[in-house]
Protein backbone atom coordinates (compact mmCIF):
# COMPACT_ATOMS: atom_id res chain seq x y z
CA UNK A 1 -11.74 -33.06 -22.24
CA UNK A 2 -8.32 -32.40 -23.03
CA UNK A 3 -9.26 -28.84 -25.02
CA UNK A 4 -11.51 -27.67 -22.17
CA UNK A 5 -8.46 -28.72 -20.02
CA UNK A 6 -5.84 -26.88 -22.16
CA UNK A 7 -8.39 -23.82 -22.42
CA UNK A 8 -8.78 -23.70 -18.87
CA UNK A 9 -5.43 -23.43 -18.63
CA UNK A 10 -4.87 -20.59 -21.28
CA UNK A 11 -7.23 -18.41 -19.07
CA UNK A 12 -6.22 -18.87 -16.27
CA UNK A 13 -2.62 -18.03 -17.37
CA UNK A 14 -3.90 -14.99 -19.10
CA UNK A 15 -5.44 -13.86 -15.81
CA UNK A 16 -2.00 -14.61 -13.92
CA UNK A 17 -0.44 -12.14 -16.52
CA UNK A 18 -3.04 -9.77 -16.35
CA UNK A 19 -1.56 -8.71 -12.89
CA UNK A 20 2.20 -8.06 -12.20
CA UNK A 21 2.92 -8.81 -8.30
CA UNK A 22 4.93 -6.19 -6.68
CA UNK A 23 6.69 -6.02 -3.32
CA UNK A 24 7.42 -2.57 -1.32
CA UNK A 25 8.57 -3.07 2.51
CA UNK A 26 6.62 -5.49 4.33
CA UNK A 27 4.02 -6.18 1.90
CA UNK A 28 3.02 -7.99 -1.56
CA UNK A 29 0.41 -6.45 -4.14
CA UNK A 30 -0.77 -6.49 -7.77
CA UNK A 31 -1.60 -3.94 -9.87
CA UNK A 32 -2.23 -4.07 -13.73
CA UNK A 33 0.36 -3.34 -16.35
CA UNK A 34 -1.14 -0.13 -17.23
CA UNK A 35 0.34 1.51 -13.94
CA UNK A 36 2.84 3.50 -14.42
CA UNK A 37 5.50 3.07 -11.41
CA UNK A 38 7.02 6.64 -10.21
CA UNK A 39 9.50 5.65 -7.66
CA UNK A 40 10.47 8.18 -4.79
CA UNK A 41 13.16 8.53 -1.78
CA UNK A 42 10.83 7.31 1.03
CA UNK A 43 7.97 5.94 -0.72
CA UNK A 44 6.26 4.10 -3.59
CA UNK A 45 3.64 5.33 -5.96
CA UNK A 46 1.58 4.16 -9.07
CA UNK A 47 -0.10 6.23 -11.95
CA UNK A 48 -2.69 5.69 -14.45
CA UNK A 49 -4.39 7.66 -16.68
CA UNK A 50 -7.26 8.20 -19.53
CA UNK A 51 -6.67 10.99 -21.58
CA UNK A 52 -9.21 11.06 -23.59
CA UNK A 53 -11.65 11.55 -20.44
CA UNK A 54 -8.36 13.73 -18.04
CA UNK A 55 -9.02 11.33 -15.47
CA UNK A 56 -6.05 9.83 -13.29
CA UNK A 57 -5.30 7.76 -10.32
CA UNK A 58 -2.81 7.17 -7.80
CA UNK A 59 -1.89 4.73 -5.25
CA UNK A 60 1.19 6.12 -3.12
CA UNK A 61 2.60 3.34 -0.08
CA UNK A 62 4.23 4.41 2.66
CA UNK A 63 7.08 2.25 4.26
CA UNK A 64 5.59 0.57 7.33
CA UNK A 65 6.24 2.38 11.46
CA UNK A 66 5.54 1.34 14.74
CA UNK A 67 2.15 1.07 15.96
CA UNK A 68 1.12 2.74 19.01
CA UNK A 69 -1.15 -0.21 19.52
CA UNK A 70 -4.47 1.65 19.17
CA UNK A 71 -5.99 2.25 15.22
CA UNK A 72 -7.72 4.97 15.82
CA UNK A 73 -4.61 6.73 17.42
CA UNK A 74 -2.42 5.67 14.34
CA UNK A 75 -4.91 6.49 11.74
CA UNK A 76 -5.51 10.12 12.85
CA UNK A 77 -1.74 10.40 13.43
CA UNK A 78 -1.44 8.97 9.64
CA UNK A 79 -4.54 10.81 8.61
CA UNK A 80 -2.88 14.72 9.58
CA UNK A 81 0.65 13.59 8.85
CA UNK A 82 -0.15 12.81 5.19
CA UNK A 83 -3.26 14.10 4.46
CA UNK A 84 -4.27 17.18 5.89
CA UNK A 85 -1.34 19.02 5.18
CA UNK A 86 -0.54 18.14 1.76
CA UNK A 87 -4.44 17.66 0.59
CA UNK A 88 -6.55 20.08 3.00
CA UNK A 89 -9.57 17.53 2.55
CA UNK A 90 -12.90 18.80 2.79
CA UNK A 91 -15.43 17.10 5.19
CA UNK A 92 -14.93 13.14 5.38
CA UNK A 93 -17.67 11.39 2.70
CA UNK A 94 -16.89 7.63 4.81
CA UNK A 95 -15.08 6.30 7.27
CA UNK A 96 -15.00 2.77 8.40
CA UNK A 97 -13.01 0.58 10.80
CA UNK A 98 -13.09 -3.24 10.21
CA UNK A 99 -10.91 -6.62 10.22
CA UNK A 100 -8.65 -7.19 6.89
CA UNK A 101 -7.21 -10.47 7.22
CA UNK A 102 -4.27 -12.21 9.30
CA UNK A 103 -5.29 -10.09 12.32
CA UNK A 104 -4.55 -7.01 10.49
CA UNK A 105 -7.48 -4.31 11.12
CA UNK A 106 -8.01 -1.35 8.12
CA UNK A 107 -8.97 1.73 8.79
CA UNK A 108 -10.14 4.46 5.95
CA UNK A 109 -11.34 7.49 5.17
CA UNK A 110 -12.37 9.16 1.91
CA UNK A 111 -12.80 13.23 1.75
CA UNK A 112 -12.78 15.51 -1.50
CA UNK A 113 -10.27 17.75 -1.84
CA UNK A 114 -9.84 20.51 -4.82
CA UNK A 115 -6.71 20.67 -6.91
CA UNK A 116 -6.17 23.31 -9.92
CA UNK A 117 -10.12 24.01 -9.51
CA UNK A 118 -10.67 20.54 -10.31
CA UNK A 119 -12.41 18.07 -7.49
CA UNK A 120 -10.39 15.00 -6.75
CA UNK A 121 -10.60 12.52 -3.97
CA UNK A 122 -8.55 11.21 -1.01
CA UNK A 123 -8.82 7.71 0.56
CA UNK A 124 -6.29 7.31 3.38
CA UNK A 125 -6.21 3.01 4.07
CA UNK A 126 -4.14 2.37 6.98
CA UNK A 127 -4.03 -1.40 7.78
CA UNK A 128 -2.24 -2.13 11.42
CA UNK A 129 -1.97 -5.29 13.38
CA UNK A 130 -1.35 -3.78 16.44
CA UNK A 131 3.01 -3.68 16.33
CA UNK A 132 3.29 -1.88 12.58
CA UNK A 133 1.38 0.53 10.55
CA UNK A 134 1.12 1.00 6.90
CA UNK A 135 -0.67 3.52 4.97
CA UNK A 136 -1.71 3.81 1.37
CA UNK A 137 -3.14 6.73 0.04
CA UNK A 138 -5.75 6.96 -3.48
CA UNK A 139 -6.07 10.28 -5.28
CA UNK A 140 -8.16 10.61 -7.99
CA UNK A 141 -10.78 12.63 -10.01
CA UNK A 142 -12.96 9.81 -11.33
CA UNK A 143 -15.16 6.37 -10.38
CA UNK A 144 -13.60 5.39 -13.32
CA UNK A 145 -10.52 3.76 -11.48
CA UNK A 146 -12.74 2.74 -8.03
CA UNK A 147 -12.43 -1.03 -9.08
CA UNK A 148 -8.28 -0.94 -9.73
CA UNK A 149 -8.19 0.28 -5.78
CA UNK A 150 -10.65 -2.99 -4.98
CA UNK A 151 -7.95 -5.08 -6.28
CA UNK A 152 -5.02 -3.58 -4.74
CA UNK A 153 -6.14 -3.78 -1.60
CA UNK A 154 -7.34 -6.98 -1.99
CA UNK A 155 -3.95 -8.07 -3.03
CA UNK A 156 -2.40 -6.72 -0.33
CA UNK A 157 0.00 -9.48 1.68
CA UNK A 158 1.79 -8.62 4.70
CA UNK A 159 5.21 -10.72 5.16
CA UNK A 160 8.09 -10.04 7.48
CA UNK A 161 10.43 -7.22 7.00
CA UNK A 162 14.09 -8.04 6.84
CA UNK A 163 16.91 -8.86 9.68
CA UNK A 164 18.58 -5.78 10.67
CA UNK A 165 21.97 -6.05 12.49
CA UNK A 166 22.90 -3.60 15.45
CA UNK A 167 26.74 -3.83 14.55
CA UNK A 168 27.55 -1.99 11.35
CA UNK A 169 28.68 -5.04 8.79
CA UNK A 170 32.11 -3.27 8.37
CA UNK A 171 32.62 -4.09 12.00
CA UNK A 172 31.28 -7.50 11.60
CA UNK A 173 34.27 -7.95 9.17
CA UNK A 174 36.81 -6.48 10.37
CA UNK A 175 36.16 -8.51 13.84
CA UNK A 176 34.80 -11.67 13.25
CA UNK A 177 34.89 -13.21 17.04
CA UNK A 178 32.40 -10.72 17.50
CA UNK A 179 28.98 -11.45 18.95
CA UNK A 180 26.32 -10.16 16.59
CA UNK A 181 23.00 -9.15 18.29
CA UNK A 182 20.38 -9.11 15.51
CA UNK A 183 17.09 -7.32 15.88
CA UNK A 184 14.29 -9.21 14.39
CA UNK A 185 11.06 -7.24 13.54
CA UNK A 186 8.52 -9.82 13.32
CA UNK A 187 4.90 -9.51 11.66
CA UNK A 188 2.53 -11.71 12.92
């Protein structure tokens, strides 16, 4: 008992480690070691690669906007601001609109899209709760990496995003008998 207790243990353990958690924004993912983290100004992406086969995968995230209450208004909005003009996808393989979890609703779309003569793919997943937005984009040229995307967006955990103060903190020092307004941006 106490071995199949200890092994049990081991495994599950190994399985913890198996996945790093990460946190960009407003919400909590994993993603195997093997990605490769290429930070940017205004957004987050991940890299993997095989290549023996040349195939790759990406997962960029995008910080997290207003909603304008309706998904189907955000996603296209996300859909052209991100997609269209940096991918020029061709005509849209799937589309679906469903419930995620914690009353968050995902939208997403997958189209092909040729780069260097090569065909790759574009998923667009734009998960909303009705106040915020966030999208997530998946480029590839292979199946090979279809499961890693399962995972991450099963991973995905939505928290709140930070205070932010309406007084600059300099003034909040330099005047402390100063009422502070704070602006709280709450995720439900």
């Amino acid at each position: 008992m106490r071995l199949s207790l200890t092994l049990l243990f081991l495994i599950f353990s190994a399985a913890l480690s198996a996945q790093s958690a990460q946190s960009f924004d407003i919400v909590t993912f994993s993603l195997a070691p093997s990605w490769k983290k290429e930070a940017q100004q205004d957004w987050l992406a991940y890299r993997i690669e095989n290549p023996a086969k040349k195939t790759y995968a990406r997962i960029l995230l995008y910080p997290s906007l207003p909603s304008s209450g309706n998904p189907e208004t955000d996603f296209q909005k996300e859909w052209n601001d991100l997609i269209v003009t940096q991918y020029k996808p061709g005509t849209t393989i799937n589309e679906n609109l469903s419930d995620y979890k914690d009353a968050w609703k995902a939208k997403i779309r997958v189209a092909p899209f040729l780069h260097n003569q090569v065909n790759q793919a574009v998923i667009l997943l734009m998960l909303t709760d009705g106040k915020k937005k966030m999208s997530f984009i998946f480029l590839t040229n292979s199946e090979e990496f279809e499961k890693d995307f399962e995972d991450f967006g099963s991973s995905l955990v939505f928290g709140s995003a930070p205070l932010k103060t309406t007084i600059p903190l300099q003034n909040m020092v330099n005047s402390p008998n100063t009422w502070v307004q704070i602006d709280k941006m709450v995720v439900d």
